[in-house]
N, C-alpha and C. Protein backbone atom coordinates (compact mmCIF):
# COMPACT_ATOMS: atom_id res chain seq x y z
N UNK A 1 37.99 -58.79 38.29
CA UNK A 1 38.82 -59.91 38.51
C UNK A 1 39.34 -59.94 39.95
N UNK A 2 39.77 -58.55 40.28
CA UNK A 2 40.27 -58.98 41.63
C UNK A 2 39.36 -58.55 42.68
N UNK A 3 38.35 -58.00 42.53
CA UNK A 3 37.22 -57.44 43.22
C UNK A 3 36.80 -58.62 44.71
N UNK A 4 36.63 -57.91 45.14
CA UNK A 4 35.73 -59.04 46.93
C UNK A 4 34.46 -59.73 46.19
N UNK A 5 33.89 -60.73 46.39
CA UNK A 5 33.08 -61.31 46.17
C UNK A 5 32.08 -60.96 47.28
N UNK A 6 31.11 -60.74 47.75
CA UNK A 6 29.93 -61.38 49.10
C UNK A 6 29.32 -62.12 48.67
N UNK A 7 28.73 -62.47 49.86
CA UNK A 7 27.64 -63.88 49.03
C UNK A 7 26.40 -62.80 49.13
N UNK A 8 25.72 -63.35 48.38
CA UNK A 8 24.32 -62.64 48.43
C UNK A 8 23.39 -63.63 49.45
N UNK A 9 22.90 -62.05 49.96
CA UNK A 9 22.05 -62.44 51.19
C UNK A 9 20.83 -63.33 50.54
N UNK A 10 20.30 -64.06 51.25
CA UNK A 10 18.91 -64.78 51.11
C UNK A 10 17.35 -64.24 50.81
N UNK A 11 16.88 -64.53 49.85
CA UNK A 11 15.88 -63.83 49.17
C UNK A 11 15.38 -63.45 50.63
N UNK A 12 14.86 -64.46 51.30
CA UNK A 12 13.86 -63.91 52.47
C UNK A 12 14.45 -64.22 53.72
N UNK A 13 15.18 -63.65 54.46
CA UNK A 13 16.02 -63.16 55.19
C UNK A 13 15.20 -64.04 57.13
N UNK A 14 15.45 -64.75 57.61
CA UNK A 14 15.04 -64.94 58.66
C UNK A 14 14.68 -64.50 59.34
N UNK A 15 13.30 -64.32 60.00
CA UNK A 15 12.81 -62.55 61.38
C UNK A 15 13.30 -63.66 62.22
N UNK A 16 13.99 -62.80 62.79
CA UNK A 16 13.73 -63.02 64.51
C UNK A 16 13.23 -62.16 65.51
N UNK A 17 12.24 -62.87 66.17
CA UNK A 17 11.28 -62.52 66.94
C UNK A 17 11.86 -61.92 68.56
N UNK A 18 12.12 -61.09 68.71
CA UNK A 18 12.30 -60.67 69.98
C UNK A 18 11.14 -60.61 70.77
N UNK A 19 11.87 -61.51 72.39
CA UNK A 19 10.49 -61.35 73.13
C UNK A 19 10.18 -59.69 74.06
N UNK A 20 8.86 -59.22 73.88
CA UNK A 20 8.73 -58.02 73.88
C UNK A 20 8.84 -57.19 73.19
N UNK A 21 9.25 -57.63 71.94
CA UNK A 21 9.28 -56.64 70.43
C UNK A 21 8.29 -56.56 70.02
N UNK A 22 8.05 -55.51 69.02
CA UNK A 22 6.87 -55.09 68.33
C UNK A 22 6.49 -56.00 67.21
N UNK A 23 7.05 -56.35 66.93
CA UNK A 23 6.87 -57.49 65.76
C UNK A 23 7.41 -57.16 64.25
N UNK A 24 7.84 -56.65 64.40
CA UNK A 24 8.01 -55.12 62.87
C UNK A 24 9.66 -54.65 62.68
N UNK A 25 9.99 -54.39 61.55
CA UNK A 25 11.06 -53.75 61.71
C UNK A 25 10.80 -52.25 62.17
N UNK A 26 11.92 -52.01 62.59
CA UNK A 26 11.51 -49.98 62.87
C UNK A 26 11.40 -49.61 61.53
N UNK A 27 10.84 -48.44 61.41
CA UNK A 27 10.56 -47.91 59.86
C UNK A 27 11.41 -46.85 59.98
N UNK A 28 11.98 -46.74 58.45
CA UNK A 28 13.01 -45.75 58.32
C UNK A 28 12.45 -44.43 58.61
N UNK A 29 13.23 -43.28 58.82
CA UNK A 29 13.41 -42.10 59.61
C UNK A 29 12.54 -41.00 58.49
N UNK A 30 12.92 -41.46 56.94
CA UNK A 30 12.44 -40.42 55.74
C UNK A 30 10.86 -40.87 55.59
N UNK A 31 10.78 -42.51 56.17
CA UNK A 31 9.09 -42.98 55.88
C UNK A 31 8.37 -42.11 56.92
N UNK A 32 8.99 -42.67 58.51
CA UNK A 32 8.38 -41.64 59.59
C UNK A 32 7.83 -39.98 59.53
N UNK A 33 8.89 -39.25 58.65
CA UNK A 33 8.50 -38.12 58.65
C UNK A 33 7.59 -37.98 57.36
N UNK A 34 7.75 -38.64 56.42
CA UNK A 34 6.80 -38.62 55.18
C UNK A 34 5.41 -38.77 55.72
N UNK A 35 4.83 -39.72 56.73
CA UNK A 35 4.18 -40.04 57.09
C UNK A 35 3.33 -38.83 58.45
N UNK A 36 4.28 -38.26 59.03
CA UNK A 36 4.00 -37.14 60.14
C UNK A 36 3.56 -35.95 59.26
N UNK A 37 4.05 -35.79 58.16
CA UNK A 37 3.80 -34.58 57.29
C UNK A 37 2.41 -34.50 57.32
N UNK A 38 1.98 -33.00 57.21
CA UNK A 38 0.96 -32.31 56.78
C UNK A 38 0.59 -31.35 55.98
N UNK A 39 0.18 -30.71 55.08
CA UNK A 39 -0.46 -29.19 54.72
C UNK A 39 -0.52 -28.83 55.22
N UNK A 40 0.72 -27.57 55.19
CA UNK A 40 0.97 -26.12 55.86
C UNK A 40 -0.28 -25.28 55.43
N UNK A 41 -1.34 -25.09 56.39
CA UNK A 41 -2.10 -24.57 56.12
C UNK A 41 -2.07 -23.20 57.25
N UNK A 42 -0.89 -22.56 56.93
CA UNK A 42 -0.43 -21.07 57.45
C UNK A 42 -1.40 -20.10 56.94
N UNK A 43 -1.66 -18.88 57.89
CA UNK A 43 -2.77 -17.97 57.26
C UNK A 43 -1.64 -17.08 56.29
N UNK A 44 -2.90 -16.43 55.87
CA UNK A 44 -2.03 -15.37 54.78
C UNK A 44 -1.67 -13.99 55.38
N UNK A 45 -2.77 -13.36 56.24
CA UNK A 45 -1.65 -11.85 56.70
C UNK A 45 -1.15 -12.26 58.60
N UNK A 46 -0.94 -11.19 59.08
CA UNK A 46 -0.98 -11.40 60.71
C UNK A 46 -2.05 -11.04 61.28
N UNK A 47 -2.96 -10.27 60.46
CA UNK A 47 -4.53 -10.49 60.84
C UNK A 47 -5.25 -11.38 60.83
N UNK A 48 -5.21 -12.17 59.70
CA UNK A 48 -5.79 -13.63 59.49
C UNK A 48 -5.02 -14.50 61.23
N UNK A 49 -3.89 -14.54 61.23
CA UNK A 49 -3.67 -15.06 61.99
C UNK A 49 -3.73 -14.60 63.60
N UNK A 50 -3.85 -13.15 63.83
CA UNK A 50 -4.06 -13.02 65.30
C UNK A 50 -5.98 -13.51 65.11
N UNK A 51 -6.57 -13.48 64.41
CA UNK A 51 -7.97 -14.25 64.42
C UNK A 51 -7.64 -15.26 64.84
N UNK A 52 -7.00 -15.75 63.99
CA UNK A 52 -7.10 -17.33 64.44
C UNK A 52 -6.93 -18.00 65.75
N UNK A 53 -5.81 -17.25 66.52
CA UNK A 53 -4.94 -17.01 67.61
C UNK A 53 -6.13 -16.93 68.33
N UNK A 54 -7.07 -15.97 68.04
CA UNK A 54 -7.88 -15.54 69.26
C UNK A 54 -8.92 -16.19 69.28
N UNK A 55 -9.56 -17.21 68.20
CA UNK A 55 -10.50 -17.70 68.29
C UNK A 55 -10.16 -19.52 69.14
N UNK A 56 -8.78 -19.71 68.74
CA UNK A 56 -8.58 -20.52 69.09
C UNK A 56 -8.23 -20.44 71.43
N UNK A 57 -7.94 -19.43 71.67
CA UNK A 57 -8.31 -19.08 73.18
C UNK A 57 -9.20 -18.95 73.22
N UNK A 58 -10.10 -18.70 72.58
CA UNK A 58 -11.59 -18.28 73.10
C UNK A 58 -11.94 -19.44 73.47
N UNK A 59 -12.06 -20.61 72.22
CA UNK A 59 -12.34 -22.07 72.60
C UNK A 59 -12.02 -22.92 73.85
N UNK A 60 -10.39 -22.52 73.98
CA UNK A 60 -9.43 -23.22 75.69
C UNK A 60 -10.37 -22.69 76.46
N UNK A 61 -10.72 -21.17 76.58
CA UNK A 61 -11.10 -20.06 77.81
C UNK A 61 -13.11 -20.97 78.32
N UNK A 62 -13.68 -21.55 76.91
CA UNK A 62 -15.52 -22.28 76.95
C UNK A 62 -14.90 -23.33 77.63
N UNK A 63 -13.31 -24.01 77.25
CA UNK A 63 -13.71 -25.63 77.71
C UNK A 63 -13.04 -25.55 79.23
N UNK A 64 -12.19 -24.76 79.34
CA UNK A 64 -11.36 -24.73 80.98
C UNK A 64 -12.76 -23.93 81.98
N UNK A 65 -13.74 -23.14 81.37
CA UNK A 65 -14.78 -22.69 82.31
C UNK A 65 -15.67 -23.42 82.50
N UNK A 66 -16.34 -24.64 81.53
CA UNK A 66 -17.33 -25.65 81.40
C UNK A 66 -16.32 -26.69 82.76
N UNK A 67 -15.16 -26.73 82.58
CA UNK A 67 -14.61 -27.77 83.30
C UNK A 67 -14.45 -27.27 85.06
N UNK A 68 -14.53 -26.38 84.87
CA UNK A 68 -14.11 -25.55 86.32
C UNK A 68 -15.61 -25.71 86.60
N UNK A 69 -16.66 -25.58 86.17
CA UNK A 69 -17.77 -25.25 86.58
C UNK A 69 -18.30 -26.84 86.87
N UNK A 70 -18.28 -27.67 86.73
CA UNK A 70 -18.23 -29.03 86.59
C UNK A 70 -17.56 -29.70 88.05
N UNK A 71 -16.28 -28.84 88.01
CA UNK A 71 -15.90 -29.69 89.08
C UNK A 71 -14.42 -30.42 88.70
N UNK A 72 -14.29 -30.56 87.37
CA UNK A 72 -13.09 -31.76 86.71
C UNK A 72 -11.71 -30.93 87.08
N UNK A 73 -11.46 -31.89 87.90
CA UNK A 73 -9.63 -31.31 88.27
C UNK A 73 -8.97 -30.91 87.69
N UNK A 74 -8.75 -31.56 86.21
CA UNK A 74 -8.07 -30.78 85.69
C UNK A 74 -7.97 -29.35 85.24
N UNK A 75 -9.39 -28.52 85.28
CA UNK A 75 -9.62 -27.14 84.97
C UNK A 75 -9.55 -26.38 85.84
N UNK A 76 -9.87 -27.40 87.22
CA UNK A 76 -9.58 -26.25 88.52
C UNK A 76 -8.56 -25.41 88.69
N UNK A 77 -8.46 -24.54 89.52
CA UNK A 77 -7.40 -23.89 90.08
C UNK A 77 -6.78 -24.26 90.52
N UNK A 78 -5.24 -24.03 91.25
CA UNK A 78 -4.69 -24.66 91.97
C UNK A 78 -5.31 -24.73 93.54
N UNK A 79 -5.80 -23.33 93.93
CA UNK A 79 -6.30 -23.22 95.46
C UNK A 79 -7.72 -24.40 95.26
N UNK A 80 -8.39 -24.74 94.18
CA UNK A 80 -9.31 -25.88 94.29
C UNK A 80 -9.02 -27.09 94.36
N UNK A 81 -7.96 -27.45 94.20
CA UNK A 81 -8.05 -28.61 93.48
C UNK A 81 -7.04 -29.93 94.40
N UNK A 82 -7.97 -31.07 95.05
CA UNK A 82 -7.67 -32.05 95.85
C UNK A 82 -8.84 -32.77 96.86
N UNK A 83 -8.19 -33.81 96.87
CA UNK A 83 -9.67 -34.45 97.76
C UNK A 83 -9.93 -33.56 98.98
N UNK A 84 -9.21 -33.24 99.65
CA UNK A 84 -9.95 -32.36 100.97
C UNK A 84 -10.14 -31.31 100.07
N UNK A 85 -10.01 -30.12 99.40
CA UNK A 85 -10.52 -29.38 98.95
C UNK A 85 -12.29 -29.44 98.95
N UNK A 86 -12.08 -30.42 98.15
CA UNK A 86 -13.10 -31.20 97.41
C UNK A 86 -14.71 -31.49 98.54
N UNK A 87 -13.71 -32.06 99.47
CA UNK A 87 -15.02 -32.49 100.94
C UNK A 87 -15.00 -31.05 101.31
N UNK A 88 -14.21 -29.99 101.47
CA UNK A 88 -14.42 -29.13 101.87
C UNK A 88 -15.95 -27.94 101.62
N UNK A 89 -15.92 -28.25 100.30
CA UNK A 89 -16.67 -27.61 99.28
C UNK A 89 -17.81 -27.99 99.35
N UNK A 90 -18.04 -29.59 99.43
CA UNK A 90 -18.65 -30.02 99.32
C UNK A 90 -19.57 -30.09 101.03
N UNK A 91 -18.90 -29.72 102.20
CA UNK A 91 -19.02 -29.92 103.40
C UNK A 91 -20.15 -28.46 103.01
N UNK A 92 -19.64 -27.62 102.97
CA UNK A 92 -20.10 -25.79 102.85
C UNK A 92 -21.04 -25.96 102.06
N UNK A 93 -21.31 -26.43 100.95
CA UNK A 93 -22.42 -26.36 100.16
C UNK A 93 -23.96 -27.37 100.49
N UNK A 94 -23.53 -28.36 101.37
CA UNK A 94 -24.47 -29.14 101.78
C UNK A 94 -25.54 -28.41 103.12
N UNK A 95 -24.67 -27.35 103.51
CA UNK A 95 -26.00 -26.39 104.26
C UNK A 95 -25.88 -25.10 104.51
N UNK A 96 -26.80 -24.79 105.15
CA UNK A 96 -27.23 -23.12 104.67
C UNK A 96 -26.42 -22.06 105.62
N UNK A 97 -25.79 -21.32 104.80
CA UNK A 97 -25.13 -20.19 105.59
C UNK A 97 -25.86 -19.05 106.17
N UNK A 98 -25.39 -18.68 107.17
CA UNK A 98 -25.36 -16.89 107.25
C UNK A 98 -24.69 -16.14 105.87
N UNK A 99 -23.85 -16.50 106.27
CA UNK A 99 -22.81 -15.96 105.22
C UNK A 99 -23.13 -15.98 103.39
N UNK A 100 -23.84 -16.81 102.82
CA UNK A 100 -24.57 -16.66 101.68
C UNK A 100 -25.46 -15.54 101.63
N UNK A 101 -25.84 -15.13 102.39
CA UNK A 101 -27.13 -14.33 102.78
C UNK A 101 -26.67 -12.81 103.25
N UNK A 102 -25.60 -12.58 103.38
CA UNK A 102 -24.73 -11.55 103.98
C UNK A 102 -24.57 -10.25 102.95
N UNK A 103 -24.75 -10.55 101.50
CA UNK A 103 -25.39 -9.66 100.76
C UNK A 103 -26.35 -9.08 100.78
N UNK A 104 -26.97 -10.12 100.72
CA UNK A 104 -28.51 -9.63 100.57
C UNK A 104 -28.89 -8.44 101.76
N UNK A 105 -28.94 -9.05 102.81
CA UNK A 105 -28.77 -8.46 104.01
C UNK A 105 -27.99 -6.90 104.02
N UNK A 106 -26.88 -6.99 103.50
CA UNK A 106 -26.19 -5.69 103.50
C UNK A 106 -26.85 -4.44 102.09
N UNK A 107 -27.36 -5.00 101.41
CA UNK A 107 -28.24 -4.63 100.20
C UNK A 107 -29.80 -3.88 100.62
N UNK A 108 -29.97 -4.80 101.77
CA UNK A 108 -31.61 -4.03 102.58
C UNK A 108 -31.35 -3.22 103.28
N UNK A 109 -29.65 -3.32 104.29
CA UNK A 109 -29.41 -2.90 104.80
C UNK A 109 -29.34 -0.89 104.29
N UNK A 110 -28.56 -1.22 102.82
CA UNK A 110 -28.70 0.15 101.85
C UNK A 110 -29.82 0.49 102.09
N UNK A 111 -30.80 -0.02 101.38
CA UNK A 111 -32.23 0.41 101.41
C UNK A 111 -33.01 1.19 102.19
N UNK A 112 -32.45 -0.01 103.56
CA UNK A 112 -33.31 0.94 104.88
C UNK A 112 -33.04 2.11 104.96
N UNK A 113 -31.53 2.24 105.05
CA UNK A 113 -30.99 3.82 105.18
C UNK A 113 -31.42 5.08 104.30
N UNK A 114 -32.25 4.59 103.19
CA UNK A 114 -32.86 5.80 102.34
C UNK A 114 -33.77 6.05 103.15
N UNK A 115 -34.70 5.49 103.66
CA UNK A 115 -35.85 5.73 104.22
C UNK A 115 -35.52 6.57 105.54
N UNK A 116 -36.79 7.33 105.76
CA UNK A 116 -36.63 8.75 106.36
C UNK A 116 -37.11 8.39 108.20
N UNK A 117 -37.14 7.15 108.43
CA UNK A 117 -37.60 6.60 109.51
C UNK A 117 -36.60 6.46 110.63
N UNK A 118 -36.27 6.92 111.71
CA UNK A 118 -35.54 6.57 112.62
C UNK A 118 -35.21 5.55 113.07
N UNK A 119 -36.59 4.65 113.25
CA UNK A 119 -35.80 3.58 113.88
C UNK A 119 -35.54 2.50 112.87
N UNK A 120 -35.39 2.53 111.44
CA UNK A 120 -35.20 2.20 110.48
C UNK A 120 -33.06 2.64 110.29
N UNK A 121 -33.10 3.58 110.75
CA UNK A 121 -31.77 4.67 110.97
C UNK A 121 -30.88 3.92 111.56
N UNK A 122 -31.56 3.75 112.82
CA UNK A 122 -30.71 3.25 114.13
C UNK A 122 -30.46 1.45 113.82
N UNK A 123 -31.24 1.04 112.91
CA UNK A 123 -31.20 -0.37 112.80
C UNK A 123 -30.17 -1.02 111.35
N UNK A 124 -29.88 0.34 111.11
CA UNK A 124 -28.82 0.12 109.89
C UNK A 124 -27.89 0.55 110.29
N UNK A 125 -27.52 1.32 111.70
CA UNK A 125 -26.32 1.73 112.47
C UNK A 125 -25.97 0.25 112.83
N UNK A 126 -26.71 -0.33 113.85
CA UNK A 126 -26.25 -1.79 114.53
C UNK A 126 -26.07 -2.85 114.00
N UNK A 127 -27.04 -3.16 112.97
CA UNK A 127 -27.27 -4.50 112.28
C UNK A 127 -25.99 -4.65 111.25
N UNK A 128 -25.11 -3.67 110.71
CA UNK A 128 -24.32 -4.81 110.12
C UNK A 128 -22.99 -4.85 110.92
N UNK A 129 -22.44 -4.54 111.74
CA UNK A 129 -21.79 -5.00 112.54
C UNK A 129 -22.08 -6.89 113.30
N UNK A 130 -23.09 -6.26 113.56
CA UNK A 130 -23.99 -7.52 114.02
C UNK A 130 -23.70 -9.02 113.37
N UNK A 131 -23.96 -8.51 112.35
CA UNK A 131 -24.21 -10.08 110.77
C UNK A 131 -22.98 -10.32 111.03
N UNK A 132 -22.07 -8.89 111.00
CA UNK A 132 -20.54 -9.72 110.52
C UNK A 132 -20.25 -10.06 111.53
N UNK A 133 -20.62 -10.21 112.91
CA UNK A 133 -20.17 -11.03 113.70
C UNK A 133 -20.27 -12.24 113.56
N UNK A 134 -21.34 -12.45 113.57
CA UNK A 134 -22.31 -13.65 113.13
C UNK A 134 -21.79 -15.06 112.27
N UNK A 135 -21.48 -13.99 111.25
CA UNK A 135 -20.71 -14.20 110.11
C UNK A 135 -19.58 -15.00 109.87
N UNK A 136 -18.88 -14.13 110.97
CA UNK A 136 -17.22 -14.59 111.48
C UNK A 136 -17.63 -15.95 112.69
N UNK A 137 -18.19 -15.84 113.49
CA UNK A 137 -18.18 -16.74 114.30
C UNK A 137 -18.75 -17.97 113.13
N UNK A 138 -19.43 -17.82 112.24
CA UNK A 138 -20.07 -19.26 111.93
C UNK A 138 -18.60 -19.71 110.84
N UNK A 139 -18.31 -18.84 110.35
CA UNK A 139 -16.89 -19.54 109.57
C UNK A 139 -15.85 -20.18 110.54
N UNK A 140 -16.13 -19.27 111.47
CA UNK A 140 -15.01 -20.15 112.63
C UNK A 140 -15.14 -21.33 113.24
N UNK A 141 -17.11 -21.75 112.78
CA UNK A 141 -17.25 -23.16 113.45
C UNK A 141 -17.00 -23.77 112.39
N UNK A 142 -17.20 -23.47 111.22
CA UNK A 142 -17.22 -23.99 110.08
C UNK A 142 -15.54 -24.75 109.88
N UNK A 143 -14.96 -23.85 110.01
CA UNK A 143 -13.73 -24.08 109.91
C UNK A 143 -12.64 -25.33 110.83
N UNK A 144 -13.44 -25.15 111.75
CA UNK A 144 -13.03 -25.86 112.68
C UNK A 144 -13.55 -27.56 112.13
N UNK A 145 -14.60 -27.54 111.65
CA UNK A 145 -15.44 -28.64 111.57
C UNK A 145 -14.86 -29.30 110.06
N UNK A 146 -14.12 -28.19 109.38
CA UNK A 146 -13.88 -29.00 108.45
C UNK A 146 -12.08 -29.65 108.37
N UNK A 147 -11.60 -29.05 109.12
CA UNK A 147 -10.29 -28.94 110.23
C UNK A 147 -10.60 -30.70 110.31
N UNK A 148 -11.21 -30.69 111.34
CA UNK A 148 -11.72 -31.77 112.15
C UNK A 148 -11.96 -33.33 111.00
N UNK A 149 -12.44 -32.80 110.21
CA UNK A 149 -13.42 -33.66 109.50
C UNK A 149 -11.90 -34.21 108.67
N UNK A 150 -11.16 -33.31 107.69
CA UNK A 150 -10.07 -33.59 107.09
C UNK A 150 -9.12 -34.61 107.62
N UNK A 151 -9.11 -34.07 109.32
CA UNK A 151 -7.75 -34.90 109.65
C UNK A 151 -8.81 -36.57 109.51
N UNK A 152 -9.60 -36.68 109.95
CA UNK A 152 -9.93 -37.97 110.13
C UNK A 152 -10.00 -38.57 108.64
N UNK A 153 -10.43 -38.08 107.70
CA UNK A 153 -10.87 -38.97 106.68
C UNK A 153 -9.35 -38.55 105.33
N UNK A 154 -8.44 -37.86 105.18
CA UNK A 154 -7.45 -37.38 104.87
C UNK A 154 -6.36 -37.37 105.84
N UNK A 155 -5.52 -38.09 106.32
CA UNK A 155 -4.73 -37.72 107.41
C UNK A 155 -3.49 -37.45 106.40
N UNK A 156 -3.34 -38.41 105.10
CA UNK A 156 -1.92 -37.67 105.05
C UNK A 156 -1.83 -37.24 103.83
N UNK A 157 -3.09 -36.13 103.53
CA UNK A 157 -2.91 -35.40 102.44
C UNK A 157 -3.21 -33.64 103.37
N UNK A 158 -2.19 -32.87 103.13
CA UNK A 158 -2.17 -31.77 103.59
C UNK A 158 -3.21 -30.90 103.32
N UNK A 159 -3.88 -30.33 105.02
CA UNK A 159 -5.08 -29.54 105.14
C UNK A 159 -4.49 -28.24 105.37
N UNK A 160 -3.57 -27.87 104.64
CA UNK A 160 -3.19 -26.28 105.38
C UNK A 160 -4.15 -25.65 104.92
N UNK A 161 -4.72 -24.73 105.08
CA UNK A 161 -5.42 -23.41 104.91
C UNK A 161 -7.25 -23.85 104.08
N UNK A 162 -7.48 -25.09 104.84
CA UNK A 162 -8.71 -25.60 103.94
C UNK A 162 -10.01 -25.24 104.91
N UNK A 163 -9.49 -24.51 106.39
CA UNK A 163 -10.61 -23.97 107.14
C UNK A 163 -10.37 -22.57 106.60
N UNK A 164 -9.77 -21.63 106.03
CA UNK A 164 -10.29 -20.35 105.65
C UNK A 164 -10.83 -20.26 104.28
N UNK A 165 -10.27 -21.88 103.55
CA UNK A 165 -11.24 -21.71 101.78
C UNK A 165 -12.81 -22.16 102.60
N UNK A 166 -13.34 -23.21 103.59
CA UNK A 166 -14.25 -23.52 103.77
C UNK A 166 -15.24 -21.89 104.20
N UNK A 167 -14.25 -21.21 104.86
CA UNK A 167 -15.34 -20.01 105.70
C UNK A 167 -15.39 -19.25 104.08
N UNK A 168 -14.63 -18.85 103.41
CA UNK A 168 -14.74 -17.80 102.45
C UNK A 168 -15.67 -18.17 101.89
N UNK A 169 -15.87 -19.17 101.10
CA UNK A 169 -16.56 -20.22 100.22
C UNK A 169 -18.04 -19.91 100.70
N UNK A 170 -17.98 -19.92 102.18
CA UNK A 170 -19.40 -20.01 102.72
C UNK A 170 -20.01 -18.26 103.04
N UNK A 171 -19.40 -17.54 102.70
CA UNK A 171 -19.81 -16.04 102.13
C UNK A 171 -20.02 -16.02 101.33
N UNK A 172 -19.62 -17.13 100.14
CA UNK A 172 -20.38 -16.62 98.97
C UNK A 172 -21.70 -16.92 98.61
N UNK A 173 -22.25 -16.24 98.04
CA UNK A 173 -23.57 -16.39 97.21
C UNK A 173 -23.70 -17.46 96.82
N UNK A 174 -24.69 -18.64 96.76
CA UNK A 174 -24.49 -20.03 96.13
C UNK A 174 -24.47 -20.19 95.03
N UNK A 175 -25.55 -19.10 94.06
CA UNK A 175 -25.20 -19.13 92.89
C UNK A 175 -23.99 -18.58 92.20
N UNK A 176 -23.14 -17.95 92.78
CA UNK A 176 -21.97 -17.34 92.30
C UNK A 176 -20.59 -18.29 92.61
N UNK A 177 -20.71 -19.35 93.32
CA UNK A 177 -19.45 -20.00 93.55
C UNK A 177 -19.12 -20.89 92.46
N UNK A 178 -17.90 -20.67 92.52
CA UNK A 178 -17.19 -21.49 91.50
C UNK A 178 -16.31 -22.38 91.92
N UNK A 179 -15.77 -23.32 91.91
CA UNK A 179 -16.84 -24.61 90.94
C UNK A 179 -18.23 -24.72 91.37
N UNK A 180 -19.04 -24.97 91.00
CA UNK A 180 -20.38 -24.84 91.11
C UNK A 180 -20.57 -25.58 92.01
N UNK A 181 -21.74 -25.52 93.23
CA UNK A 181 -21.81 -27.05 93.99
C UNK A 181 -22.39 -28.09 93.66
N UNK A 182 -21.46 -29.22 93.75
CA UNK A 182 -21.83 -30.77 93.29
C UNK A 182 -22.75 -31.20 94.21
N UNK A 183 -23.59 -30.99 95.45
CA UNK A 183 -24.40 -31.52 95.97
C UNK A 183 -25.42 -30.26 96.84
N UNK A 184 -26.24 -30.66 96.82
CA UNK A 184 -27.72 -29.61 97.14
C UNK A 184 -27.79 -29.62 98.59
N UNK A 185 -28.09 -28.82 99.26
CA UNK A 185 -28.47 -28.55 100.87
C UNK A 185 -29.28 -29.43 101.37
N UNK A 186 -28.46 -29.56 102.16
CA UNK A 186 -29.33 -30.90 103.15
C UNK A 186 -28.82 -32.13 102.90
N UNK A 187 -28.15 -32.68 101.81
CA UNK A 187 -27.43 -33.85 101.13
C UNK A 187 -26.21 -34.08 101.78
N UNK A 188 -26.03 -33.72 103.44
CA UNK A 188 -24.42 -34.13 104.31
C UNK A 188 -23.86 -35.30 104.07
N UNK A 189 -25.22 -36.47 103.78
CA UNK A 189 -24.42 -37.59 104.11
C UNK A 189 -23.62 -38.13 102.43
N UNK A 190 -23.44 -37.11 101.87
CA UNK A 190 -22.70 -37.26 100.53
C UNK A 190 -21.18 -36.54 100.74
N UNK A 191 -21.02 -36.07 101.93
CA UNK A 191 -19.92 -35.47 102.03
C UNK A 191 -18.40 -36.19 102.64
């Protein structure tokens, strides 16, 4: 009797359309998580689960090395990873080093020295001094050239230290560098 009356709301209630709205009401908070839910599919000992643990790094460890080897930024390293990097790598791999070869060389160099020959002796005394001169001077043109090359086509993305990744880079073995090279010797004008 003495109770508040309301009026009762309207069977079908008016939308209004906000501009830039989703069109929808928000959905309640118990639907959202009903909906996010899954099967706890937890292992059963801590063996089961350091497996799991480890199989599941093993997988990150195939796809971050497939990606590094590729080239894709996102797997690179930090010391790889940027457009001058990038020309850098790509500058070094488009032709032929001393410095690729600087193994090999130091490897015959072993060799010779078994042999019971003198002037075989005397030529494994001088010769690797020699290379690594060689060696050093061509990273130093190298370096310079890619110095050079950066400021012009990169001016305002920072070249610090991209002439000593270019010389190192170019000691290595071609098949052993990582990221792998994206363009074949002799191919400059891709750089």
């Amino acid at each position: 009797m003495f109770k508040r009356r309301t009026p009762e709301p309207p069977a079908n209630p008016p939308q209004v359309v906000k501009p830039g709205g989703k069109g929808r009401p928000t959905p309640k908070r118990k639907d959202a998580e009903k909906r996010r839910r899954q099967p706890i599919t937890a292992p059963a000992t801590g063996k089961e689960a350091y497996k799991r643990r480890r199989a599941q790094l093993a997988d990150e460890r195939v796809k971050a090395r497939q990606g590094m080897a590729q080239g894709d930024e996102k797997h690179l390293l930090k010391r790889d990873k940027g457009p001058v990097r990038r020309m850098a790598r790509n500058y070094v791999d488009s032709r032929r080093t001393f410095g690729s070869y600087l193994m090999y060389a130091m490897f015959a160099m072993v060799l010779l020295s078994m042999l019971p020959i003198p002037a075989a002796r005397l030529l494994v005394l001088f010769a690797p001094p020699l290379l690594l001169i060689v060696v050093f001077g061509e990273g130093f043109w190298l370096s310079r050239g890619i110095k050079r090359l950066a400021a012009e086509r990169f001016p305002e993305e920072d070249a610090k230290g991209v002439g000593l990744y270019a010389a190192m880079r170019a000691m290595q073995i071609r098949r052993l560098r990582v990221p792998n090279p994206q363009v074949r010797i002799g191919e400059k004008e891709k750089v």
